[in-house]
N, C-alpha and C. Protein backbone atom coordinates (compact mmCIF):
# COMPACT_ATOMS: atom_id res chain seq x y z
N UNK A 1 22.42 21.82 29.35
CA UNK A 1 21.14 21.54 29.97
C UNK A 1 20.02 21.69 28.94
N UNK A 2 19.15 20.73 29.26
CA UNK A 2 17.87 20.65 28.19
C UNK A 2 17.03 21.58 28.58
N UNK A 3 16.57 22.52 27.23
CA UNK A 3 15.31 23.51 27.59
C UNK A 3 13.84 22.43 28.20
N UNK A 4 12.97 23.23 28.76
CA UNK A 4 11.97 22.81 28.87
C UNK A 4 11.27 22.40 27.58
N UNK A 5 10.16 21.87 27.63
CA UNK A 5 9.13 21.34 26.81
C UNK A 5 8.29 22.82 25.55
N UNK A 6 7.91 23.40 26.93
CA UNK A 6 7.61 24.80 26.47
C UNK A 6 8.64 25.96 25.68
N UNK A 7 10.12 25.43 25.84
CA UNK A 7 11.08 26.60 25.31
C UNK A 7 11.40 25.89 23.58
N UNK A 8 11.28 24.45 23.74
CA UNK A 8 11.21 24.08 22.46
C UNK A 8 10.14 24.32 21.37
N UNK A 9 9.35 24.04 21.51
CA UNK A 9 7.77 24.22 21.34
C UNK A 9 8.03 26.22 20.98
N UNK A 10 8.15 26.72 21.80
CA UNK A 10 8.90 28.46 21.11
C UNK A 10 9.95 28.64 20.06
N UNK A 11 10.46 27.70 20.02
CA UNK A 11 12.10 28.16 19.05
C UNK A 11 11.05 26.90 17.75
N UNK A 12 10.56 26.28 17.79
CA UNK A 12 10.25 25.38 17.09
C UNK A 12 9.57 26.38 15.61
N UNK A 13 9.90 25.55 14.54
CA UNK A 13 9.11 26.63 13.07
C UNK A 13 7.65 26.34 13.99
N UNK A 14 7.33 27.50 13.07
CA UNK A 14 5.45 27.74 13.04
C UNK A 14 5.17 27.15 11.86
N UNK A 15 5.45 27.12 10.67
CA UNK A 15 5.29 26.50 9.72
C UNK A 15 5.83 24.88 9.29
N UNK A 16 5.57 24.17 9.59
CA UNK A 16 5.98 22.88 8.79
C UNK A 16 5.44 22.98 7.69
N UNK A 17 6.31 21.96 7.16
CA UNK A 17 6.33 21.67 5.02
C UNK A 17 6.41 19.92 5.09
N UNK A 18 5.05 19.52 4.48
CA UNK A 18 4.63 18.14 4.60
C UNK A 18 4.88 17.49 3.00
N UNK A 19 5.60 16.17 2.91
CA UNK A 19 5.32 15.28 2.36
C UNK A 19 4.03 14.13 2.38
N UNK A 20 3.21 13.65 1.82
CA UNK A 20 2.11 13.09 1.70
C UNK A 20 2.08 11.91 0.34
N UNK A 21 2.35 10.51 1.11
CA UNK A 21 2.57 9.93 0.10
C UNK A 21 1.58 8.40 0.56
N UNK A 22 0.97 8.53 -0.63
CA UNK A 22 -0.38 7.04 -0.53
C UNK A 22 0.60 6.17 -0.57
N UNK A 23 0.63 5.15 -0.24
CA UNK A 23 1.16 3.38 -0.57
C UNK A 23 -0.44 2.66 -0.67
N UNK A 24 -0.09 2.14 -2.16
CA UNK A 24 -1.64 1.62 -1.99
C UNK A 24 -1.73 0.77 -3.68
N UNK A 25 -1.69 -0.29 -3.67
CA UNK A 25 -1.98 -1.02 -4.98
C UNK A 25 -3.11 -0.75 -6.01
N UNK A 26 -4.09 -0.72 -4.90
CA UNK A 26 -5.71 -0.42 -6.12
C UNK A 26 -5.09 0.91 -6.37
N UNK A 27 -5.04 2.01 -5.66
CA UNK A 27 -4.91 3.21 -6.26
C UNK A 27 -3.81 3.28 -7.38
N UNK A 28 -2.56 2.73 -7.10
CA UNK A 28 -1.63 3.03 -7.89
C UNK A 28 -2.08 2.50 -9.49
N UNK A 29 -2.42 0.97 -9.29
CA UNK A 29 -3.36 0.93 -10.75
C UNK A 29 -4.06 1.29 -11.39
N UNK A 30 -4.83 2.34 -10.35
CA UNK A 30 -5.69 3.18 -11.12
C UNK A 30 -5.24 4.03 -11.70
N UNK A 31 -4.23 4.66 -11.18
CA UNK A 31 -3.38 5.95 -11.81
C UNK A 31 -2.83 5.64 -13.22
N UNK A 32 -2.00 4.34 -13.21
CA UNK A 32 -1.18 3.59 -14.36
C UNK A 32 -2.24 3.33 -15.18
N UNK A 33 -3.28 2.71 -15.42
CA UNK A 33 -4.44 2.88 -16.21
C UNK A 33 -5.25 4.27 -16.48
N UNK A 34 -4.78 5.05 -15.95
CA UNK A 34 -5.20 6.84 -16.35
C UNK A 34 -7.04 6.49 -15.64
N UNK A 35 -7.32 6.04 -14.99
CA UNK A 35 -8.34 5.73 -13.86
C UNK A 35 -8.58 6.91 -13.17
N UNK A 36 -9.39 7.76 -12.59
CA UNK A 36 -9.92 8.14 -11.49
C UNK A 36 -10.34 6.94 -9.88
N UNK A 37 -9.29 8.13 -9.27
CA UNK A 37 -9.12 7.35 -8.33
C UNK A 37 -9.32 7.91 -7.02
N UNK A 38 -10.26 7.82 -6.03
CA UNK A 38 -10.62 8.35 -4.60
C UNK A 38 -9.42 8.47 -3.65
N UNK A 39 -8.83 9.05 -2.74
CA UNK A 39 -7.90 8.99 -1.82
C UNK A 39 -8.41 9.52 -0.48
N UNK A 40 -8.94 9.58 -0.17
CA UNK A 40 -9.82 10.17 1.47
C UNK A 40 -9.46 10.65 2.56
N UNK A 41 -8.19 9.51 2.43
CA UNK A 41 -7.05 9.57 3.40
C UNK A 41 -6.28 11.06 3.52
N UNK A 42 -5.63 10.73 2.15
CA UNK A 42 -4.74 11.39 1.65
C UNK A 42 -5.63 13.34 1.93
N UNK A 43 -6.71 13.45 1.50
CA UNK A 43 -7.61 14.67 0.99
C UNK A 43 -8.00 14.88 3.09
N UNK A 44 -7.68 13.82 3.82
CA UNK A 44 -8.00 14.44 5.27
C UNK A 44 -6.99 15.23 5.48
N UNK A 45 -5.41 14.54 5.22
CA UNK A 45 -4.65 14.67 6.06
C UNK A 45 -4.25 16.41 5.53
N UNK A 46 -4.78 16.62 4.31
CA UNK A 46 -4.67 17.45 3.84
C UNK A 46 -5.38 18.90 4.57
N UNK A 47 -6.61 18.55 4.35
CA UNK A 47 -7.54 19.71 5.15
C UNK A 47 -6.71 19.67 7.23
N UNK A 48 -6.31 19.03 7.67
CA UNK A 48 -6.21 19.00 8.74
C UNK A 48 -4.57 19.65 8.87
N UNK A 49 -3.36 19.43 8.14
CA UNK A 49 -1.94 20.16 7.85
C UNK A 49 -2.67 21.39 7.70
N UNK A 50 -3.29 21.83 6.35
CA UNK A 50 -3.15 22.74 6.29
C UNK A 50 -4.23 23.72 6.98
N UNK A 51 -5.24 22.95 7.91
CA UNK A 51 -6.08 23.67 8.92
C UNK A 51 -5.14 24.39 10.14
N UNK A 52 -4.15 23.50 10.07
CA UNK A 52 -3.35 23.95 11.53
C UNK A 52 -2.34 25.35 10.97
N UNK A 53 -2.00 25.52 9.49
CA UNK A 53 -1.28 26.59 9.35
C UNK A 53 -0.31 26.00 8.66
N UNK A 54 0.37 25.11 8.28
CA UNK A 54 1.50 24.19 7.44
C UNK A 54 0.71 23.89 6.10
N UNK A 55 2.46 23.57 5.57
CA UNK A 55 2.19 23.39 3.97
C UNK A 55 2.32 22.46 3.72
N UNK A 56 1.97 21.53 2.09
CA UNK A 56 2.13 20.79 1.22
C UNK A 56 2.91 20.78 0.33
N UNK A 57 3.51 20.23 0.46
CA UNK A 57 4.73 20.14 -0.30
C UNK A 57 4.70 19.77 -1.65
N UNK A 58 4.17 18.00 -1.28
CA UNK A 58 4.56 17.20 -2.13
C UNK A 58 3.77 16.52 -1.68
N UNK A 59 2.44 15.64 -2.85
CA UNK A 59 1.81 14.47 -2.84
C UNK A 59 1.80 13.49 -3.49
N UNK A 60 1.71 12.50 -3.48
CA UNK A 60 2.32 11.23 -4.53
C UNK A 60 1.33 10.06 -4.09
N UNK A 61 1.26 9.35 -4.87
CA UNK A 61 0.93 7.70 -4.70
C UNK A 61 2.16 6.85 -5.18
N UNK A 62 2.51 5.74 -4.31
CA UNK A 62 2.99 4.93 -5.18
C UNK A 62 2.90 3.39 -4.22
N UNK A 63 3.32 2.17 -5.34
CA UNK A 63 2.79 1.00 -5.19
C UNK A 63 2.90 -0.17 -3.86
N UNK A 64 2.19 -0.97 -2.90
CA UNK A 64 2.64 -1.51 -2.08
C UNK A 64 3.86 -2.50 -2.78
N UNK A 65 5.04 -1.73 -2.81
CA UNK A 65 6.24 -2.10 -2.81
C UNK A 65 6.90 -1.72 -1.99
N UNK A 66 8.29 -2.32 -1.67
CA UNK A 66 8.87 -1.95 -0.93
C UNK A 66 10.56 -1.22 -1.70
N UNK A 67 10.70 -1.86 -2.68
CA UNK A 67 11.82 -0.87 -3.56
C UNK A 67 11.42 0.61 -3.78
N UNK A 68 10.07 0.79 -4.30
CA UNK A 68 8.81 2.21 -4.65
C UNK A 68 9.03 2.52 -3.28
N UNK A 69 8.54 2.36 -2.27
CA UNK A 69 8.27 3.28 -0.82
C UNK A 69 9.81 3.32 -0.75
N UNK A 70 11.06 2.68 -0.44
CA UNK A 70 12.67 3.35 -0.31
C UNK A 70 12.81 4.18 -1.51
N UNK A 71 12.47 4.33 -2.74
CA UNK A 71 13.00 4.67 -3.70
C UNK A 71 12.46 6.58 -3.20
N UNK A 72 11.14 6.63 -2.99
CA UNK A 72 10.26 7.64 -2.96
C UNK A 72 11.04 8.38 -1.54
N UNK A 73 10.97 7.29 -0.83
CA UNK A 73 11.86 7.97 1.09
C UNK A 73 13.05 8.64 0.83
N UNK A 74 13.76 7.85 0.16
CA UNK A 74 15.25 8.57 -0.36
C UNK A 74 15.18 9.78 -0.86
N UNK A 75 14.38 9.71 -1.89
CA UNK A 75 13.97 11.31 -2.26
C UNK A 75 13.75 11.97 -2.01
N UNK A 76 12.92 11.80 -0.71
CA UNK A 76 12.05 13.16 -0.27
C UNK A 76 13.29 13.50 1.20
N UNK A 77 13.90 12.64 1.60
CA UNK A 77 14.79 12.89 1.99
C UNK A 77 15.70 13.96 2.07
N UNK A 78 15.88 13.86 0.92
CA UNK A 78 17.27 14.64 0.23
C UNK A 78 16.55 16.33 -0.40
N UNK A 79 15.17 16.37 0.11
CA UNK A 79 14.60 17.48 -0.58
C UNK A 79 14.45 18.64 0.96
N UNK A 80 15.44 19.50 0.59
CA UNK A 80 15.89 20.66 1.80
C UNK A 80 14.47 21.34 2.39
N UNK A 81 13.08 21.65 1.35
CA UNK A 81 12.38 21.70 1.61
C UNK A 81 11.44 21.21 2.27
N UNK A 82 11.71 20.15 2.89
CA UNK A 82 10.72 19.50 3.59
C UNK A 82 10.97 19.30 5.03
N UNK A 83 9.86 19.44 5.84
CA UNK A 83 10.11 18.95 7.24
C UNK A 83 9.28 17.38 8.15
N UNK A 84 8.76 17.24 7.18
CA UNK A 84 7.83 15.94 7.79
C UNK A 84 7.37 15.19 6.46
N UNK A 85 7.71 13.54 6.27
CA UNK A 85 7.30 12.92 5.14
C UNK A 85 6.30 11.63 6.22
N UNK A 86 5.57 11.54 5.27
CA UNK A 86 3.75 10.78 6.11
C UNK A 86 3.47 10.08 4.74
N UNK A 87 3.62 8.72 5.00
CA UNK A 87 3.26 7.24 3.96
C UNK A 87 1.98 7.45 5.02
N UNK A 88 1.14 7.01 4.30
CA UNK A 88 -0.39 6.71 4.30
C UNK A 88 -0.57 5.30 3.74
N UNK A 89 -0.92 4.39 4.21
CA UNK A 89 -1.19 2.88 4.18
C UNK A 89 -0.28 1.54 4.08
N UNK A 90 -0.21 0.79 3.78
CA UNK A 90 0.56 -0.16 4.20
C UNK A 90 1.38 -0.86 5.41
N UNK A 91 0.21 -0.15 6.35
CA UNK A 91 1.04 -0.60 7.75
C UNK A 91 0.31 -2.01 8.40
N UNK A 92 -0.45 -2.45 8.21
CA UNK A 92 -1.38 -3.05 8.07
C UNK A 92 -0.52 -4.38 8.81
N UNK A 93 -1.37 -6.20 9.09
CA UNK A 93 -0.48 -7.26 8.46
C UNK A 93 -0.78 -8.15 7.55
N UNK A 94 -1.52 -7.57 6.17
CA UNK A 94 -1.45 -8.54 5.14
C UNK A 94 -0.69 -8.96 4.44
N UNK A 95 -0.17 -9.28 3.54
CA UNK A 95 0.84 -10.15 2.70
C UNK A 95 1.44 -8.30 1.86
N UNK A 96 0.35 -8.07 1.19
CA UNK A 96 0.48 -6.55 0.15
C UNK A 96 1.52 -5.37 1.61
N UNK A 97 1.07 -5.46 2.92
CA UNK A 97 1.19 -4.58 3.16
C UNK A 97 3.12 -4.66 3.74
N UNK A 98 3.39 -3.30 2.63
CA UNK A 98 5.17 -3.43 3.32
C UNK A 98 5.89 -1.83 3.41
N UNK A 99 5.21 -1.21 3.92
CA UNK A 99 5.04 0.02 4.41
C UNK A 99 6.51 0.30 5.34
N UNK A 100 6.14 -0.52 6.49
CA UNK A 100 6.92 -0.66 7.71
C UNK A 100 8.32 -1.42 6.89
N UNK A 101 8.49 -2.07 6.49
CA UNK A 101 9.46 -3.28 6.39
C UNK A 101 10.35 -2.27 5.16
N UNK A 102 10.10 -1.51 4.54
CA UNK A 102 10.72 -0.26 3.54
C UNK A 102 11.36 0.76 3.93
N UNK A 103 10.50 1.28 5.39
CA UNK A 103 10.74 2.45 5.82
C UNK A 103 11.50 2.53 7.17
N UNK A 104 11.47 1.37 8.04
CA UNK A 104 11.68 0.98 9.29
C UNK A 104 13.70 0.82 9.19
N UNK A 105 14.16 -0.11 8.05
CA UNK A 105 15.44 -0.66 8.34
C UNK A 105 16.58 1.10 8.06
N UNK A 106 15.16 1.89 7.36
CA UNK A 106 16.35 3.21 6.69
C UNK A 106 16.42 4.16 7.77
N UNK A 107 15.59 4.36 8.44
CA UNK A 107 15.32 5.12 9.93
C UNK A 107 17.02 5.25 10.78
N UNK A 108 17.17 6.36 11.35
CA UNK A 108 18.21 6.67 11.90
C UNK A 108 17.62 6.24 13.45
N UNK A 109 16.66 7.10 14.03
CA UNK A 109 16.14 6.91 15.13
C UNK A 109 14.36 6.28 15.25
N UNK A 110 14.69 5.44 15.30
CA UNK A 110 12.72 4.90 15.45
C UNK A 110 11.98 5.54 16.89
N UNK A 111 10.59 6.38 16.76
CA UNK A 111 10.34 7.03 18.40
C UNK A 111 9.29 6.21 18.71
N UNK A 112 9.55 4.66 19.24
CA UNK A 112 8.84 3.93 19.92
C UNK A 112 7.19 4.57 20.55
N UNK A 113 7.47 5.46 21.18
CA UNK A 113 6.27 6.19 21.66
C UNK A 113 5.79 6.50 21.20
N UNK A 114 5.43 6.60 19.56
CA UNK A 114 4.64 6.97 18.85
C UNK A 114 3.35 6.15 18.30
N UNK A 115 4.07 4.97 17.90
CA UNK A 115 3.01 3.41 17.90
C UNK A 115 2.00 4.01 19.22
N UNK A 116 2.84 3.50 20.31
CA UNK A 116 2.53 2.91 21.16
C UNK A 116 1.19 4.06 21.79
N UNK A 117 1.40 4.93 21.65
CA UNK A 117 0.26 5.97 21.72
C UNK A 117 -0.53 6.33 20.71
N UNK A 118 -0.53 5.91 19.95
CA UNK A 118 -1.03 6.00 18.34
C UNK A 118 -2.54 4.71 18.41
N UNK A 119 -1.87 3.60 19.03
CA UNK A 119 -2.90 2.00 19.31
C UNK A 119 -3.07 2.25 20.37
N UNK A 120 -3.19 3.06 21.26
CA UNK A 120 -3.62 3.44 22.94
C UNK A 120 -4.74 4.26 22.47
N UNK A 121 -4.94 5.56 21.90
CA UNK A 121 -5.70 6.24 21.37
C UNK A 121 -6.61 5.43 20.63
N UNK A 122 -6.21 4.60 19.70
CA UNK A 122 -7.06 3.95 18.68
C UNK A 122 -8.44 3.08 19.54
N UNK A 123 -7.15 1.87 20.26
CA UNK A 123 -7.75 1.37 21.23
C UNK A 123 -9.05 2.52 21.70
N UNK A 124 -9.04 3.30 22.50
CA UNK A 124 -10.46 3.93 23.33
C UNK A 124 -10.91 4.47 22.07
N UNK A 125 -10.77 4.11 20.61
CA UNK A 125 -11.55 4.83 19.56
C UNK A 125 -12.39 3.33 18.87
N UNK A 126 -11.44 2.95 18.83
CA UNK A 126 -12.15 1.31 18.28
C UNK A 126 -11.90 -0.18 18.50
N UNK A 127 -11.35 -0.47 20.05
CA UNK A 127 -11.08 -1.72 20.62
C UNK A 127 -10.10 -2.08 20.25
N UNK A 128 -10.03 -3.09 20.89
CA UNK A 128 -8.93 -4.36 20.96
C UNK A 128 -8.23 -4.62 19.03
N UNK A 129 -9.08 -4.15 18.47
CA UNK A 129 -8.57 -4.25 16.83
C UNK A 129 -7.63 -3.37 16.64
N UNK A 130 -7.23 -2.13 17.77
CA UNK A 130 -5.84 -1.12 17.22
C UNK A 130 -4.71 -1.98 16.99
N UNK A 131 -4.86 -2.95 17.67
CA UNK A 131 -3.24 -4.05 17.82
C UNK A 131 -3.02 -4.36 16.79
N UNK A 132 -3.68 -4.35 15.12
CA UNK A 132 -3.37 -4.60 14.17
C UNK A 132 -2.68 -3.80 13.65
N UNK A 133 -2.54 -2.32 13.97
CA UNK A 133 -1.50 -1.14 13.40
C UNK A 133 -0.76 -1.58 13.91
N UNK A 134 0.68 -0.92 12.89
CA UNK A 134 1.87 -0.92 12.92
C UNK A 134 2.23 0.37 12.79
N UNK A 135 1.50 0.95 12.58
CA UNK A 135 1.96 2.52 12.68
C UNK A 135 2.89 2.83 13.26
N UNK A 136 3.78 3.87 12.65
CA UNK A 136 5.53 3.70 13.44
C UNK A 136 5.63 5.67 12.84
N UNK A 137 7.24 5.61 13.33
CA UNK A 137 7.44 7.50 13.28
C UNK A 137 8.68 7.38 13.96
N UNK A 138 9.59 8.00 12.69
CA UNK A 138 11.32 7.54 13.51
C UNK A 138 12.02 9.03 12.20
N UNK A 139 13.11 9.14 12.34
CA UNK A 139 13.75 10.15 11.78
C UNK A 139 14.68 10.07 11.01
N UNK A 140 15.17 10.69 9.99
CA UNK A 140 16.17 10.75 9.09
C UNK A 140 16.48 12.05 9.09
N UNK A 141 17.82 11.88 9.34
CA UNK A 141 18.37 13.31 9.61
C UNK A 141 17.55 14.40 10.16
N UNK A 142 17.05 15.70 9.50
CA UNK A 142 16.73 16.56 10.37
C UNK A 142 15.30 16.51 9.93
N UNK A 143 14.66 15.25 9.26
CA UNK A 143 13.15 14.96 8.81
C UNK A 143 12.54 14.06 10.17
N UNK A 144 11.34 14.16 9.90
CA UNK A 144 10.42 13.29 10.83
C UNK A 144 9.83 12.45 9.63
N UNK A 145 9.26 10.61 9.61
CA UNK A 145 9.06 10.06 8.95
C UNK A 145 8.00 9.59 9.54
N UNK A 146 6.43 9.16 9.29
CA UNK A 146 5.19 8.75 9.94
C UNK A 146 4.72 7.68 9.33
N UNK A 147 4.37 7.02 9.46
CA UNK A 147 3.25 5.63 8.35
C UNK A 147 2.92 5.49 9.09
N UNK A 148 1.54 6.00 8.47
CA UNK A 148 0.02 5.58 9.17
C UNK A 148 -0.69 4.71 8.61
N UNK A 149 -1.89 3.90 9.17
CA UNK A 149 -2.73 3.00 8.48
C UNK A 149 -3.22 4.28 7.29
N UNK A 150 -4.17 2.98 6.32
CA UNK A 150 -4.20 3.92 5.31
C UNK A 150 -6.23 4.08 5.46
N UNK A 151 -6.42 4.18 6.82
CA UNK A 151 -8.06 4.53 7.05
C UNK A 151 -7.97 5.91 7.30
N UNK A 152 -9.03 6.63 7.23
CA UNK A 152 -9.01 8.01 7.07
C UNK A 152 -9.42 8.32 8.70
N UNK A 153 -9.87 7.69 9.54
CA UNK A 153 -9.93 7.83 10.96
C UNK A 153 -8.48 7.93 11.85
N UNK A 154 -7.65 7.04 11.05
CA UNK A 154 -6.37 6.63 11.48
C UNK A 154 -5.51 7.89 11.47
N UNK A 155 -5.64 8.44 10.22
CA UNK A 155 -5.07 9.42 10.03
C UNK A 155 -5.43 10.82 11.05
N UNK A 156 -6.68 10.60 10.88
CA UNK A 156 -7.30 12.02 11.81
C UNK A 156 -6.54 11.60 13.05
N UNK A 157 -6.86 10.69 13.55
CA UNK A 157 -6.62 10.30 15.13
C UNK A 157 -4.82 10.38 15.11
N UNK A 158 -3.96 10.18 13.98
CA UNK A 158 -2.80 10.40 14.26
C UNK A 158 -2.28 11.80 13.99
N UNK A 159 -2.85 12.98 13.23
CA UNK A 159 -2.45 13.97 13.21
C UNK A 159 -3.23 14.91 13.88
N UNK A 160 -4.70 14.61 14.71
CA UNK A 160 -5.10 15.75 15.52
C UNK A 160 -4.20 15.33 16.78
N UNK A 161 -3.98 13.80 17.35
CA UNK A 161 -2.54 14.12 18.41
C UNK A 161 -1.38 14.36 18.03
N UNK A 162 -0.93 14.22 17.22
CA UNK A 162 0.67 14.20 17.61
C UNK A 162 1.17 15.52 16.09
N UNK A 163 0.37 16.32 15.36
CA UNK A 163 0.60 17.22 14.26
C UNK A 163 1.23 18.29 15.68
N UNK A 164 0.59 19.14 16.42
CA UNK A 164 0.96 19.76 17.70
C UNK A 164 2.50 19.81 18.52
N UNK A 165 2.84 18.42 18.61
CA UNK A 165 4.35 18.33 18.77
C UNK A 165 5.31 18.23 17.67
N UNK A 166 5.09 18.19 16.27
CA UNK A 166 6.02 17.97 15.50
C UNK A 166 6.90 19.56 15.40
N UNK A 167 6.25 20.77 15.69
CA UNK A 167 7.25 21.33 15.65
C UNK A 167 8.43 21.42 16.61
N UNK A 168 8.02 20.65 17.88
CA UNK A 168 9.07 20.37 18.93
C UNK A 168 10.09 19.46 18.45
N UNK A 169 9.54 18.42 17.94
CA UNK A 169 10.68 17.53 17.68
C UNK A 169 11.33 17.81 16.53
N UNK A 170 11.10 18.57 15.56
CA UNK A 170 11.88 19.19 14.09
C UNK A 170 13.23 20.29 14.54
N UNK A 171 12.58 21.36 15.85
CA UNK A 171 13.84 21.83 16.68
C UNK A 171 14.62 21.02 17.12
N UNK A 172 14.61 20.24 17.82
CA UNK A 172 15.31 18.87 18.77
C UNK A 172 15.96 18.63 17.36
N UNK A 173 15.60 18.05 16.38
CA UNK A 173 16.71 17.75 15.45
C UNK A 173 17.73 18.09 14.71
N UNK A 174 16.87 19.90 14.57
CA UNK A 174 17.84 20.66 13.77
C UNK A 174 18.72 21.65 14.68
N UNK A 175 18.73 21.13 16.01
CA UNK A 175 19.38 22.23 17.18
C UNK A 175 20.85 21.55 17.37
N UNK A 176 21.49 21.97 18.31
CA UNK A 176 22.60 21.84 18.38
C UNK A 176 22.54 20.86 20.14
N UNK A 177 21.54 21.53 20.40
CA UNK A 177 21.46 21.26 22.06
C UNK A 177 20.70 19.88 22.27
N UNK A 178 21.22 19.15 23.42
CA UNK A 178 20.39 17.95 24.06
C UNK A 178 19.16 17.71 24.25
N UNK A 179 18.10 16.72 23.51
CA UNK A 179 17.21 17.31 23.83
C UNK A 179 16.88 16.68 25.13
């Protein structure tokens, strides 16, 4: 029998350990040219993890590619230390953006409900234009995986809802029991 909502949410860590990784062309060129380069995104999601009490792991940029975003997923993957990896941009639908199309086919479990409340929220934040995210959140092994647009509103609006349940669903993965 499945615990309640509330018994998971108890057994769940207090601490999560975040991956934080830009996908982003201008930036990445800036880096490869030894450039100073702004990230906004990246510097929210930061103050807001570690406002709630969780760590940083690991921050990175790398290029709207899609070999670079699997190459980087695989990795952080396989790193025991981590409990949540979060691509920041490329979810977008321009030609550059391949965020989703990198991260989506490697996914064990994709959690549909996450979009879908992610552009519901957006929606009553900024209209009928949320329908352009693709924002998605699915799992690899006992990790949670997020790509968010790469606007710094996007981000707020996806980790002041849903940062709160990730320690529920990190138990659910690493438990033994149904969730």
């Amino acid at each position: 029998m499945a615990l309640p909502r509330e018994e998971h949410r108890k057994y769940g860590p207090k601490i999560l350990r975040f991956a934080l990784i830009t996908v982003s062309s201008t930036r990445y060129s800036a880096k490869i040219r030894g450039e100073p380069y702004h990230d906004e995104s990246q510097e929210r999601a930061i103050r807001i993890i570690e406002g709630m009490g969780h760590i940083i792991k690991v921050k990175d940029l790398v290029d709207d590619d899609v070999n670079m975003v699997r190459i980087k997923l695989l990795e952080l993957v396989r790193d025991m230390e981590l409990d949540v990896i979060i691509f920041i941009g490329g979810t977008g639908v321009s030609k550059k953006d391949v965020t989703i199309e990198a991260v989506k086919p490697l996914l064990e479990k994709e959690l549909d409900g996450f979009g879908e409340i992610f552009r519901w929220i957006s929606f009553q934040e900024i209209g009928v234009a949320a329908f352009l995210s693709r924002a998605m959140m699915g799992t690899m092994g006992d990790k949670a995986v997020m790509c968010l647009p790469g606007s710094p509103q996007a981000v707020e609006v996806a980790l002041r809802e849903f940062l709160p349940e990730l320690p529920h669903l990190i138990y659910i993965l690493r438990s033994q029991i149904p969730s």
